[in-house]
Structures are given as C-alpha cells and as structure tokens.
C-alpha atoms as a PDB file:
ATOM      1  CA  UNK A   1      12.902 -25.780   4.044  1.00  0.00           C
ATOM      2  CA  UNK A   2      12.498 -24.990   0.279  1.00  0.00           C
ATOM      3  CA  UNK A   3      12.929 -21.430  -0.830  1.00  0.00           C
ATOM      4  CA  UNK A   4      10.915 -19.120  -1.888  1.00  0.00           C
ATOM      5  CA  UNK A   5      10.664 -15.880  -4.087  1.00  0.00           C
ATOM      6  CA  UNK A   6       8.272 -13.199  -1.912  1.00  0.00           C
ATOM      7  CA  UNK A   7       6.731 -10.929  -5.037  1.00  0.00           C
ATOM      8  CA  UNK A   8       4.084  -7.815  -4.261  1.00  0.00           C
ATOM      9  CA  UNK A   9       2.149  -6.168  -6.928  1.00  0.00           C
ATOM     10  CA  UNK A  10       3.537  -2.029  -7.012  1.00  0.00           C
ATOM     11  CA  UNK A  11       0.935  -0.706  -5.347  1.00  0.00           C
ATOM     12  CA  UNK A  12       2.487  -1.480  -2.076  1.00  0.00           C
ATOM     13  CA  UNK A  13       4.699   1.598  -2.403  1.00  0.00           C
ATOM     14  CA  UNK A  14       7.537   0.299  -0.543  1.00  0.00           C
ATOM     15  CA  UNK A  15      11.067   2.102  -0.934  1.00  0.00           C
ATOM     16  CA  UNK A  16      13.459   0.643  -3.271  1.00  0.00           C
ATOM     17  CA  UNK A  17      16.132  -0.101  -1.166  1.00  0.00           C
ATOM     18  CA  UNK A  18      13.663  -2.012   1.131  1.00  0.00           C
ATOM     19  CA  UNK A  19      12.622  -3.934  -1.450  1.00  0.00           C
ATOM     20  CA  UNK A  20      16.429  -4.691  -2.255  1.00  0.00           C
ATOM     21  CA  UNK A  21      17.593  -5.014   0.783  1.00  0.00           C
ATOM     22  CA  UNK A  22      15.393  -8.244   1.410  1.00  0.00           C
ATOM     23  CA  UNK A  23      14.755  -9.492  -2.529  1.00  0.00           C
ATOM     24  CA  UNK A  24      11.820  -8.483  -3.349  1.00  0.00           C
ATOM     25  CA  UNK A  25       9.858  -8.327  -6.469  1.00  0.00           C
ATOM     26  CA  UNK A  26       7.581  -5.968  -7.802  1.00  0.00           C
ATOM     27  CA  UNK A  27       4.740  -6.604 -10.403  1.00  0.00           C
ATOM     28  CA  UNK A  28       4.380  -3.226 -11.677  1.00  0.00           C
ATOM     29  CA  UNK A  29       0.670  -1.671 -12.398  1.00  0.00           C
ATOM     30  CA  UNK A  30       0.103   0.908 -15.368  1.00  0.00           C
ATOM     31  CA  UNK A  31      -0.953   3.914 -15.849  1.00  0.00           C
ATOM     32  CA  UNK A  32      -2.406   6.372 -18.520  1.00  0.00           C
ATOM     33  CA  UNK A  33      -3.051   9.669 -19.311  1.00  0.00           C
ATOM     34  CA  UNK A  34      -4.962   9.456 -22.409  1.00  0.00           C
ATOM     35  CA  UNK A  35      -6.422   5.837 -22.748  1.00  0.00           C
ATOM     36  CA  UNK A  36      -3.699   5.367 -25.844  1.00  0.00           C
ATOM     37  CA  UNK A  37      -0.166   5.247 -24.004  1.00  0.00           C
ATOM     38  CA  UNK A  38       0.240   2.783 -21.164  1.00  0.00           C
ATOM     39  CA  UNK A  39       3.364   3.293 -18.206  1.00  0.00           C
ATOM     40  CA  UNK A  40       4.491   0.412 -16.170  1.00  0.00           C
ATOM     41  CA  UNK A  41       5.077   2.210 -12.198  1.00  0.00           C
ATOM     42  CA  UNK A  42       8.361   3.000 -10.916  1.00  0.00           C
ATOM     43  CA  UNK A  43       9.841   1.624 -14.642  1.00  0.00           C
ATOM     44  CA  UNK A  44       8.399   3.838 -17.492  1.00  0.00           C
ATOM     45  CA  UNK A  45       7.308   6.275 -14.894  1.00  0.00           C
ATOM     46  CA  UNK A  46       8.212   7.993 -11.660  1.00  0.00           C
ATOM     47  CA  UNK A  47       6.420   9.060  -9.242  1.00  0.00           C
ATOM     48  CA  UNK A  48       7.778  12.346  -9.183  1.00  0.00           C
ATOM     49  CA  UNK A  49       6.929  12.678 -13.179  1.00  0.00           C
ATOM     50  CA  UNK A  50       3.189  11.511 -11.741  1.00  0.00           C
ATOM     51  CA  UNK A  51       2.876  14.364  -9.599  1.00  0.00           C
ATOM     52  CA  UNK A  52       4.762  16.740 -11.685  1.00  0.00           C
ATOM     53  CA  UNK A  53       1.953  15.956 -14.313  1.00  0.00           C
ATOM     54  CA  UNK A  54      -0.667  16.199 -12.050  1.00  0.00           C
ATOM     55  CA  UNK A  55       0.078  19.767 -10.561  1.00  0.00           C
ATOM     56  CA  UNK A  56       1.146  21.354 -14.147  1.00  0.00           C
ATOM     57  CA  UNK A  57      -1.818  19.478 -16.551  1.00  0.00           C
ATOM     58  CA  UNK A  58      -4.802  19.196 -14.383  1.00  0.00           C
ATOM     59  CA  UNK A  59      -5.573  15.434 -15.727  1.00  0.00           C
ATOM     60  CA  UNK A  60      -6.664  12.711 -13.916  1.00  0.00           C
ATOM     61  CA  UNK A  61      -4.934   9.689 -15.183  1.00  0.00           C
ATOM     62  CA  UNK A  62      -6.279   5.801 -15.211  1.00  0.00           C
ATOM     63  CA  UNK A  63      -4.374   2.766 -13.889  1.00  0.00           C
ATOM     64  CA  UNK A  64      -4.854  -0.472 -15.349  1.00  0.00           C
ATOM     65  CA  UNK A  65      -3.819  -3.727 -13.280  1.00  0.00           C
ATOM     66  CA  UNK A  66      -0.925  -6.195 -14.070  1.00  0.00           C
ATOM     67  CA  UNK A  67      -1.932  -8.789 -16.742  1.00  0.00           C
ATOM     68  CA  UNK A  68      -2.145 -12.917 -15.874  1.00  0.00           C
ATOM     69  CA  UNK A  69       1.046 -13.014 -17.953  1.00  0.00           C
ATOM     70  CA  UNK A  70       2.866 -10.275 -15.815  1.00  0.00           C
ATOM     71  CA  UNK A  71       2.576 -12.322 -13.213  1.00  0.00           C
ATOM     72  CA  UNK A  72       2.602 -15.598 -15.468  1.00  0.00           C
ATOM     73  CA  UNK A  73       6.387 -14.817 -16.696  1.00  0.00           C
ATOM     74  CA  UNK A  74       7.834 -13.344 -13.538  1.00  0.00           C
ATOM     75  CA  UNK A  75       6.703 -16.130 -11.412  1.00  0.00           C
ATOM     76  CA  UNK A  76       8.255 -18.521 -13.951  1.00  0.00           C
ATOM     77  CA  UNK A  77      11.580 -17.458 -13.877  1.00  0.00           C
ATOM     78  CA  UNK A  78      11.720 -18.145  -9.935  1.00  0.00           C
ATOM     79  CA  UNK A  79       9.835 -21.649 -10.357  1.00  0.00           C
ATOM     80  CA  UNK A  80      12.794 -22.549 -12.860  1.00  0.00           C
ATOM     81  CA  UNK A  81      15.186 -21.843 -10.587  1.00  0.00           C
ATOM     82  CA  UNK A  82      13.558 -24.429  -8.048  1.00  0.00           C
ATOM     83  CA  UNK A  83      11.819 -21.836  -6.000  1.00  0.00           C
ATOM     84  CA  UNK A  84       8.021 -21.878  -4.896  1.00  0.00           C
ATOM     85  CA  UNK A  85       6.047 -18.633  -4.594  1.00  0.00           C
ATOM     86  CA  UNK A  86       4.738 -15.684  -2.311  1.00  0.00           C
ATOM     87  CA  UNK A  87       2.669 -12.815  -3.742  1.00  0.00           C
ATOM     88  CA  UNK A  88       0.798 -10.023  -1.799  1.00  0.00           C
ATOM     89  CA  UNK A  89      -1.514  -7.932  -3.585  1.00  0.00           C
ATOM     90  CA  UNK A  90      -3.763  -4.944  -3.594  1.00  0.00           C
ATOM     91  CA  UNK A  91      -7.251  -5.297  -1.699  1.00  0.00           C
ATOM     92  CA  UNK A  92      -9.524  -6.881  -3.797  1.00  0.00           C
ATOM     93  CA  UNK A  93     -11.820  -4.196  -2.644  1.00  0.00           C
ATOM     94  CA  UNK A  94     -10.038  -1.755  -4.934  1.00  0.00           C
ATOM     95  CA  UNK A  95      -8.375  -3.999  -8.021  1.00  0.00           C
ATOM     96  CA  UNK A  96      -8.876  -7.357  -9.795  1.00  0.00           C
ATOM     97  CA  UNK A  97      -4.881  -7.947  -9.170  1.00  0.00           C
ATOM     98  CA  UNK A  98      -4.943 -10.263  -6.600  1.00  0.00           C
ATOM     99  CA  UNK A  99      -7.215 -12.648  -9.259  1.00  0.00           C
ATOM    100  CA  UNK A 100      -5.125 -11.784 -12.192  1.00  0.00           C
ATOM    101  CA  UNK A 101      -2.232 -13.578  -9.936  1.00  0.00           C
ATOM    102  CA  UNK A 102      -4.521 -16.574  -9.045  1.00  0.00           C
ATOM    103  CA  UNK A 103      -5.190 -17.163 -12.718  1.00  0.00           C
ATOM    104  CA  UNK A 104      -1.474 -17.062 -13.223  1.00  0.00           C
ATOM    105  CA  UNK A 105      -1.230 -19.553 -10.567  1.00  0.00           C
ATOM    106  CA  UNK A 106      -3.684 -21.836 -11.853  1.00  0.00           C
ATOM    107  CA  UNK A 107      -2.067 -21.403 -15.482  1.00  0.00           C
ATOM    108  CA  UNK A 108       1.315 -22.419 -14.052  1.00  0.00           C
ATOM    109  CA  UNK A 109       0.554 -25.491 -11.806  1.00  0.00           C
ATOM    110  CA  UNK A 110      -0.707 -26.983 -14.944  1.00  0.00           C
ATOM    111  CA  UNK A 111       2.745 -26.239 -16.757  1.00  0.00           C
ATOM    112  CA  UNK A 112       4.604 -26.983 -13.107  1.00  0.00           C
ATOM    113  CA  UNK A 113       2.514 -29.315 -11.093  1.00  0.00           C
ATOM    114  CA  UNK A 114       5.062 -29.341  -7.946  1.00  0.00           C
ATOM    115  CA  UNK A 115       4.920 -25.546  -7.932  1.00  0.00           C
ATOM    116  CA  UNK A 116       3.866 -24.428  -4.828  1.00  0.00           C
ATOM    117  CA  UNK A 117       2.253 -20.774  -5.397  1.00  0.00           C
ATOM    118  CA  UNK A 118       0.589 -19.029  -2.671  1.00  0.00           C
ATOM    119  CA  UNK A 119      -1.439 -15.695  -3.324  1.00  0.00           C
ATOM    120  CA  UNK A 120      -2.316 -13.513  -0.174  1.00  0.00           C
ATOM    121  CA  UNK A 121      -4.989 -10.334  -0.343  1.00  0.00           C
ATOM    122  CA  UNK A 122      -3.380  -7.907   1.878  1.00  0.00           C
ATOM    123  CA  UNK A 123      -6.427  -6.557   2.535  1.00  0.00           C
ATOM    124  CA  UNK A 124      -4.544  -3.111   2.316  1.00  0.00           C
ATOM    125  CA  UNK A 125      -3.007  -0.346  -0.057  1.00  0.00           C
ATOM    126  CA  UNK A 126       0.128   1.755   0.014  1.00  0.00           C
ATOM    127  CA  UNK A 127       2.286   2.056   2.683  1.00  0.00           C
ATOM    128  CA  UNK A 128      -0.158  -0.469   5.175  1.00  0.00           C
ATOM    129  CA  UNK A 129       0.013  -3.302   2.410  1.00  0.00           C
ATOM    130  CA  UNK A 130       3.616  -1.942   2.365  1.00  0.00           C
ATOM    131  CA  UNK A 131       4.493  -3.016   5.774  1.00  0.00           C
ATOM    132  CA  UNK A 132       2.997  -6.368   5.727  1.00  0.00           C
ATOM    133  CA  UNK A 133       5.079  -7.317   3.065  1.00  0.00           C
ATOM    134  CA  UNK A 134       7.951  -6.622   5.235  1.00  0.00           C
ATOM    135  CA  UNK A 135       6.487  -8.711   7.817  1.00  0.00           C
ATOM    136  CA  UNK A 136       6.709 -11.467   4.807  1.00  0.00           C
ATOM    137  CA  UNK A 137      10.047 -10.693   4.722  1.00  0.00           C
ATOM    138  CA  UNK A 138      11.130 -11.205   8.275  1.00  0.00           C
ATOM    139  CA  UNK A 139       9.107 -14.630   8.476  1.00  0.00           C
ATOM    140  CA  UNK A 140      10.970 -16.246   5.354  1.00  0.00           C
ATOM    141  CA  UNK A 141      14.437 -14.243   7.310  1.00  0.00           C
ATOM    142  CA  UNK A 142      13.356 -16.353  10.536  1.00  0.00           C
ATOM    143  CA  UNK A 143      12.970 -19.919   8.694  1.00  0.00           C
ATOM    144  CA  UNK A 144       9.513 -19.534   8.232  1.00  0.00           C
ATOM    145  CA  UNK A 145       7.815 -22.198   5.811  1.00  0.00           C
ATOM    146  CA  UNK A 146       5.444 -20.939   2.467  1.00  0.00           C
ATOM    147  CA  UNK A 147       2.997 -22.214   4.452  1.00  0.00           C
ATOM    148  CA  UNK A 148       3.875 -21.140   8.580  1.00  0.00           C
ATOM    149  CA  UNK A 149       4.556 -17.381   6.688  1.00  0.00           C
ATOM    150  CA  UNK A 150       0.899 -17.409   4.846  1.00  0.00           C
ATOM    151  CA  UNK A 151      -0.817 -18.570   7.906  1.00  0.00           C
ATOM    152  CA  UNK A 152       0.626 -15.973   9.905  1.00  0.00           C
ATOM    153  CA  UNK A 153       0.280 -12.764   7.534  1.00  0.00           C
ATOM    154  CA  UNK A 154      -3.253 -13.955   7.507  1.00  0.00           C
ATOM    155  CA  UNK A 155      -3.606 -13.153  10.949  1.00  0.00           C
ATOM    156  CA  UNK A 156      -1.412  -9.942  11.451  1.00  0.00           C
ATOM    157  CA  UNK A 157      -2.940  -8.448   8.468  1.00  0.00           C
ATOM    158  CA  UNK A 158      -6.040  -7.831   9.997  1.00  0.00           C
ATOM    159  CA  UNK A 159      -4.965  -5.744  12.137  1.00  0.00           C
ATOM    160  CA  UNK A 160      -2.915  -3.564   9.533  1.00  0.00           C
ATOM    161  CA  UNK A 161      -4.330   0.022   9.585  1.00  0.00           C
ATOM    162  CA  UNK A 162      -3.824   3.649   7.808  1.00  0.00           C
ATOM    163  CA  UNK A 163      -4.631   6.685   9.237  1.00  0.00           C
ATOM    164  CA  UNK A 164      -4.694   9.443   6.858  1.00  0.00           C
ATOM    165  CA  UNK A 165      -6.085  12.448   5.658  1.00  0.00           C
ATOM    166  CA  UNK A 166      -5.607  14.207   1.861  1.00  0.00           C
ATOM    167  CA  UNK A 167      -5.516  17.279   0.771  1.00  0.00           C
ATOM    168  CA  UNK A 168      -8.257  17.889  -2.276  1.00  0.00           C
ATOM    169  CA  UNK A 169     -11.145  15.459  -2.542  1.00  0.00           C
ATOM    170  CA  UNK A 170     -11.451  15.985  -6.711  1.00  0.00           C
ATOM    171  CA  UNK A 171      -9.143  12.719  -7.168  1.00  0.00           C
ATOM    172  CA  UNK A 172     -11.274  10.776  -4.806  1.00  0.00           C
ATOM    173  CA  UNK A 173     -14.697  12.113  -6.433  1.00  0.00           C
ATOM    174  CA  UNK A 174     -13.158  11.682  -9.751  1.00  0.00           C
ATOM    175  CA  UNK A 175     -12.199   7.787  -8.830  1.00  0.00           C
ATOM    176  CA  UNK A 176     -15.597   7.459  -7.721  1.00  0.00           C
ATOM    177  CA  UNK A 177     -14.998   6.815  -4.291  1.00  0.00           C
ATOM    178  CA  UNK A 178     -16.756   9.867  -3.478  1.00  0.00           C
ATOM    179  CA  UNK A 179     -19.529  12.072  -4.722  1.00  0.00           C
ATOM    180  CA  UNK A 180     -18.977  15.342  -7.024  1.00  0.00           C
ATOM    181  CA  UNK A 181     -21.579  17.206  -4.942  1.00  0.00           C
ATOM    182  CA  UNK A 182     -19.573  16.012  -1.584  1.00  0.00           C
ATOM    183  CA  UNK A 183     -16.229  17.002  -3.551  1.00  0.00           C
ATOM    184  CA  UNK A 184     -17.342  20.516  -4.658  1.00  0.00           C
ATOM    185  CA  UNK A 185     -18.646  21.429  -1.129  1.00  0.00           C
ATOM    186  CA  UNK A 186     -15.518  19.997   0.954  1.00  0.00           C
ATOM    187  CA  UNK A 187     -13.336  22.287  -1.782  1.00  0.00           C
ATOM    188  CA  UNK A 188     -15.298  25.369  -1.016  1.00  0.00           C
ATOM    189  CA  UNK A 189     -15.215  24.858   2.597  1.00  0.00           C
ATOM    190  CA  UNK A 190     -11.517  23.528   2.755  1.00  0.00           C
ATOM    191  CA  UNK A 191     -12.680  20.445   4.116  1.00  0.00           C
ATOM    192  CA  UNK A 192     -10.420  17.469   4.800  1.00  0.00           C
ATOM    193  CA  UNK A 193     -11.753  14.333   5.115  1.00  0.00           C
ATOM    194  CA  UNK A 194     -10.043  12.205   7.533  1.00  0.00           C
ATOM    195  CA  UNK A 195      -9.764   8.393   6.973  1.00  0.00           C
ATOM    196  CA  UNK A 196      -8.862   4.483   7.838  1.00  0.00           C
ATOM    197  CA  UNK A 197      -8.210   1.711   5.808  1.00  0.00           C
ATOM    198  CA  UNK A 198      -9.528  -0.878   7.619  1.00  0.00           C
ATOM    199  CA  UNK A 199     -10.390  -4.671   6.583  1.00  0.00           C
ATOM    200  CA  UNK A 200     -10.589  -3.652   2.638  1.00  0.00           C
ATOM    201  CA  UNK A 201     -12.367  -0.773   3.241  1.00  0.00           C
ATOM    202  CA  UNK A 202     -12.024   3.177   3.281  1.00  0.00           C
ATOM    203  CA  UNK A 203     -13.761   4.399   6.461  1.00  0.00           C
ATOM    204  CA  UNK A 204     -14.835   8.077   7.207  1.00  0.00           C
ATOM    205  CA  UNK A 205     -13.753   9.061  10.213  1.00  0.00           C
ATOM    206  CA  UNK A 206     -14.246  12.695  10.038  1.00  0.00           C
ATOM    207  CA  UNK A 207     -13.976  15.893   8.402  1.00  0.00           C
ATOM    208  CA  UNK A 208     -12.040  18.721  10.103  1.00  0.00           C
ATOM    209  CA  UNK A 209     -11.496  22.378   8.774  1.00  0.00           C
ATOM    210  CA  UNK A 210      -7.820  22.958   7.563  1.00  0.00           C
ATOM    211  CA  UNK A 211      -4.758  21.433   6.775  1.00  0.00           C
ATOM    212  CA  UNK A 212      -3.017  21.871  10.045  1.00  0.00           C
ATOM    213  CA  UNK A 213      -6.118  20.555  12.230  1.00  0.00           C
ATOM    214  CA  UNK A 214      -6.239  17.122   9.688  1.00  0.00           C
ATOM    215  CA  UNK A 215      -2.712  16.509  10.314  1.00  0.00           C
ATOM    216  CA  UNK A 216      -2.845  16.579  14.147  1.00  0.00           C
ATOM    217  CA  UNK A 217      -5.774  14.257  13.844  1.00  0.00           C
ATOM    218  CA  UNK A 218      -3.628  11.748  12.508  1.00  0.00           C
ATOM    219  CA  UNK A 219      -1.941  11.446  15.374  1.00  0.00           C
ATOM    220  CA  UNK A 220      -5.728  11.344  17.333  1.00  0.00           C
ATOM    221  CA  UNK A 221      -6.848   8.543  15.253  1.00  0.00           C
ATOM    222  CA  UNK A 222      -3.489   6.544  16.103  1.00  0.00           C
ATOM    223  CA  UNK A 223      -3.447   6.749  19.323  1.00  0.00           C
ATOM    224  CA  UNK A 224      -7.265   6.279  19.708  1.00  0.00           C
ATOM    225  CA  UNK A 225      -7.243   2.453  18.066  1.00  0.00           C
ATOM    226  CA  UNK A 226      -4.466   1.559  20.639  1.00  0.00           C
ATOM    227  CA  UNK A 227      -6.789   2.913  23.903  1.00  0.00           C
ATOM    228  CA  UNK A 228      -9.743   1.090  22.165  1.00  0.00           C
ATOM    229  CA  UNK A 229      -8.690  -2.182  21.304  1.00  0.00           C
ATOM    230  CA  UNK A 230      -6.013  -2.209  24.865  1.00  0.00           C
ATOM    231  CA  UNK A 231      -2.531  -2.737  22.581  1.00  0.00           C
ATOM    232  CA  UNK A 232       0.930  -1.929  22.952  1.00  0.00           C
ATOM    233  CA  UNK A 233       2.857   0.551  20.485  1.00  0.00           C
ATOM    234  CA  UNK A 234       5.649  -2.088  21.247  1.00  0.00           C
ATOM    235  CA  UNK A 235       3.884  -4.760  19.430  1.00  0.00           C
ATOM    236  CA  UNK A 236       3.287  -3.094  16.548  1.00  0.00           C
ATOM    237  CA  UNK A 237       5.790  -1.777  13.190  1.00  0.00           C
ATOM    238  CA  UNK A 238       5.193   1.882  11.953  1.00  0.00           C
ATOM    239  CA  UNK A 239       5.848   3.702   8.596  1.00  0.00           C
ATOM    240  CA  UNK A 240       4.554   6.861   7.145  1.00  0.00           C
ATOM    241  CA  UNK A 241       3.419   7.409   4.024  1.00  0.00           C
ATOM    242  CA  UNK A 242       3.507  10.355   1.945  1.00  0.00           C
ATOM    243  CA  UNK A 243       2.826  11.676  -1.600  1.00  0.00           C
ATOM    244  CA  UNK A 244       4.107  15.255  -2.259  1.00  0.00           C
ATOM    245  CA  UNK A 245       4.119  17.307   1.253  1.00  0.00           C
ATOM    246  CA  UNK A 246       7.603  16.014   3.131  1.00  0.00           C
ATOM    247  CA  UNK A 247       7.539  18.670   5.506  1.00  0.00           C
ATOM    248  CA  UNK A 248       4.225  17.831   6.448  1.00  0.00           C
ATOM    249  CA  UNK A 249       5.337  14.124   6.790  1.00  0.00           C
ATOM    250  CA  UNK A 250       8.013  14.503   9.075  1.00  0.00           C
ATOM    251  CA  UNK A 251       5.920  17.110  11.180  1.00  0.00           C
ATOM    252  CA  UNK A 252       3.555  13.909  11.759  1.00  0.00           C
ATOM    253  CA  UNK A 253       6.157  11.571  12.133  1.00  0.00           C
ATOM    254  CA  UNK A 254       7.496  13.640  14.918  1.00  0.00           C
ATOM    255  CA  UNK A 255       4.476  13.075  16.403  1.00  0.00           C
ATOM    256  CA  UNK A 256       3.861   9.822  15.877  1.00  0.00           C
ATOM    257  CA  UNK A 257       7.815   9.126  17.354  1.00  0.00           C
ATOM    258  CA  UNK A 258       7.177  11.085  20.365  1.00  0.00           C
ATOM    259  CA  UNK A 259       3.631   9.107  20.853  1.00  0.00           C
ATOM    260  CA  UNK A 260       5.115   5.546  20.841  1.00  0.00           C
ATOM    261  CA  UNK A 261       8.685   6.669  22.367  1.00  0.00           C
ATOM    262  CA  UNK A 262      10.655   5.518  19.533  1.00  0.00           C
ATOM    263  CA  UNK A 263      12.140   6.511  15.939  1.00  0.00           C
ATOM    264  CA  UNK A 264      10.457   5.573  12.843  1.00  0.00           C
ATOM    265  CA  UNK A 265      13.158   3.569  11.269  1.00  0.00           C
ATOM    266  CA  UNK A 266      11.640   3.317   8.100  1.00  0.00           C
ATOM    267  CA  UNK A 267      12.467   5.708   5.391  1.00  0.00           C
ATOM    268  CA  UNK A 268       8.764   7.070   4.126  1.00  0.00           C
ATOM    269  CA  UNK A 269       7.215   5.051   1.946  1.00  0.00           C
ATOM    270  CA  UNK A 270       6.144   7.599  -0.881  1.00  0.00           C
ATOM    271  CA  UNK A 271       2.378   7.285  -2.587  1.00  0.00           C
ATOM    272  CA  UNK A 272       2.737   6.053  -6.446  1.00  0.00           C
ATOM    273  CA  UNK A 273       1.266   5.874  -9.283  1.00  0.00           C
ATOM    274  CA  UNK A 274      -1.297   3.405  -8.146  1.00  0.00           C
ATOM    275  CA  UNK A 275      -2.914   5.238  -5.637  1.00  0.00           C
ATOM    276  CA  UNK A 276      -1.904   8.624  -6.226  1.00  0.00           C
ATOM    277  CA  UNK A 277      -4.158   8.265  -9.309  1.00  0.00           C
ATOM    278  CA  UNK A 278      -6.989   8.366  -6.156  1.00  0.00           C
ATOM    279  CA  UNK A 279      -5.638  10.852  -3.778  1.00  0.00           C
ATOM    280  CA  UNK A 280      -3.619  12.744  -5.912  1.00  0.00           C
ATOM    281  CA  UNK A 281      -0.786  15.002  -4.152  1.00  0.00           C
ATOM    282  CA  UNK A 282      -0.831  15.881  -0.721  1.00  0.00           C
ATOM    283  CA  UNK A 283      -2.035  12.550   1.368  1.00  0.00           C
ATOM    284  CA  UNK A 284      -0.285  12.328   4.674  1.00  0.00           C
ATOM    285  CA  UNK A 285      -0.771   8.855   6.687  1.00  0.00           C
ATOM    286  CA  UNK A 286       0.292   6.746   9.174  1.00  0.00           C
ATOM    287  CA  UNK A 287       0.713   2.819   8.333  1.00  0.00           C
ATOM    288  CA  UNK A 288       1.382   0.154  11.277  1.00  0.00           C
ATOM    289  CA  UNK A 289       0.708  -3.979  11.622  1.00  0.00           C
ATOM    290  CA  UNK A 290       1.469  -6.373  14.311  1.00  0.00           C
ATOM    291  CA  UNK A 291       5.341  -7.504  14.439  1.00  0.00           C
ATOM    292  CA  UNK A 292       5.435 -11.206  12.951  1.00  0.00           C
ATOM    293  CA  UNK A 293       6.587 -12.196  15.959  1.00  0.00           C
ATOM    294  CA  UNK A 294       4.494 -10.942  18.852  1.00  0.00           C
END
C-alpha cells in the first residue's frame, strides 16, 4: 500500500497531542482584528489570546481561509517524499477551503502527474469535523488504501453530528448567521438557542430559558437522535467540545458518560479561532460519528 500524509484545515479543533500522536497536519486559517494584521490559528495566535481579546475588547474579529499555496507548499513537501495525499476540510457550507485545496490539487498534478491527492468535505466544523479526522486516522492505522479510507469517511460522515448550545447570540448575528432583531431579543430574554450541525447545515432545534436548562438539553438532543434513528451508543465515537466554560463541559460530559455507560476518552477538543469568531465564548457541545469500523 503506498503511504499517505492525512492533512485537515484548523478549523477542526482537534487537540495537539491528537494530532501528534497520529501525524497529522494542520493548514492553519487566519484571523483579524482590524482588516490590516492577519494571525495564522494555533501559530501566531492562541486560542486563549482569542478569547482573552474577545471578553476584554468587545471586537468581533474576521477569519480569512488558507490560500491555494498554503495548501500548494504543504502538500508538496509530502509528495516529495513519495507520499500521496488526504485532506479534510471545513463544510463548504461555511468556507471556500475545501476549493482552495482542490485548486491546489489541480495545480500540483500538473507539476506531479502520479500524485494521488484526495480532498474530502467533512461536511462538519469543530470538534464533529474533529472526530472524523480521527476516524481518517484509524483507517490509514488499519491498512486502509487512499482510496478504501475516502470511500468510507464518505459514508460515516454523514452521520457525524453536534449538539450544542452557546451562550450570547451577538457573534452569531454579527457572522450573519442570525438576525440582529432575533439577537437583541434572545439577549434581553436570556435566550439560548439550542442547535445541530447536521449535513452542512446549522439546524434550530430550540430555544430554552437559561444557561443551566440549555446544557441539560444537550444531553436531550443526544440521546433523542439515537431513539429516532434505532442506533447503538456502542457504534458510535464521542468528544466534547468547548470554548471558554470547562466546568460547564465536564458537567455535560458527565452526562453524556453516564448516558452511553462509558468514559469520554478524548481530552476536549477546545473551539478556535475559526469558529469562535461565530460563537464566541461560552459554546458547550457534544460531537460523535460512526466508528470506521462498525
């Protein structure tokens, strides 16, 4: 089987040693505060200087995507070495990265025409596009082909969800996923907006009254897509994902452990850059996708 190099775009917020501990790559995104000075995530910027700015300035920063030569120069250096290609990115729902990588593609099959380069959509953000890249990484671990490992993240990944709820709804309004009007009133009623990521798309689930109440319906949502669609918490991988509110985290996570009857393994996969630009502090979710191999 040839080798390959399994590369993500940043936004998949998976922890470092994760990312070590089965060679991965990230492609970071960027991010600015005043349209002059551009940050590349987790290199020129951490997320706990994000959030740190957030709270004390009141801004609301803009990300900007990785270029075609990001992805142009750090796939070369693997094709040199003899290796082909494996790239997850961000929903194309939400960011032109995933097409920034297929231009690099097509840029370097003309350069290396044996190159074998294959770009997924993970149809998912954070923590959920997160844990399908791990799933990458236990295919190429089990001697899965490029090609057996594409064909089968294609399938899992549609069944990759995120159950969360945040905290403020200014970051969403001001991101233009939702309206000011919408934002204003949710504020002044301490409305939180529960949600899924499902398929490439954010889905209102409801809104409950309080922080504590929006948190336990986490768990609600969770355990309602496993009645409803007749699957087994033993079939599937869990994380948690979390931007500034630990304690909250591992209240949920509790939860969550007790509902499936097993630990969370996974250290929590912590909100960047990225998508914190969109939620801004205080998200709380839980992330899970069908094991590779069931």
């Amino acid at each position: 089987m040839d080798d390959y190099q399994i590369f993500s775009d940043s936004s998949c917020d998976t922890p470092k040693e994760l990312l070590d501990l089965h060679n991965i790559t990230l492609i970071p995104y960027y991010i600015t505060f005043d349209l002059e000075h551009y940050y590349k995530e987790n290199i020129e910027i951490s997320n706990e200087e994000f959030y740190l700015r957030l709270s004390q300035e009141k801004i609301f920063p803009k990300t900007s995507l990785p270029s075609i030569m990001d992805y142009f120069h750090a796939f070369e250096k693997e094709i040199v070495k003899g290796k082909d290609i494996l790239c997850l990115c961000l929903t194309q729902k939400f960011s032109g990265s995933y097409q920034a990588a297929v231009n690099a593609r097509e840029l370097l099959i003309e350069k290396y025409p044996d190159a074998r380069i294959s770009i997924l959509d993970s149809i998912q953000a954070t923590a959920g596009q997160g844990i399908l890249l791990l799933q990458a990484a236990y295919l190429k671990e089990a001697g899965y082909s490029l090609e057996e490992n594409v064909k089968r993240l294609d399938i899992i990944k549609k069944e990759a969800r995120i159950m969360f709820t945040v905290d403020t709804l200014e970051y969403l309004a001001k991101g233009g996923r939702i309206g000011k009007v919408a934002s204003l009133a949710g504020t002044m009623l301490n409305i939180k907006p529960m949600i899924q990521l499902k398929d490439a798309e954010l889905i209102p689930y409801s809104n409950v009254r309080g922080r504590k109440k929006s948190l336990d319906k986490i768990l609600f949502m969770t355990e309602e897509y496993f009645t409803d669609n007749n699957v087994r918490y033993d079939d599937y991988d869990f994380c948690m994902a979390n931007a500034t509110t630990m304690d909250d985290t591992r209240a949920v996570q509790a939860q969550l452990e007790n509902l499936i009857g097993r630990p969370v393994t996974y250290p929590v996969f912590q909100i960047g850059v990225t998508i914190g630009t969109y939620t801004g502090p205080g998200p709380v979710g839980v992330c899970f996708v069908r094991k590779f191999d069931r």
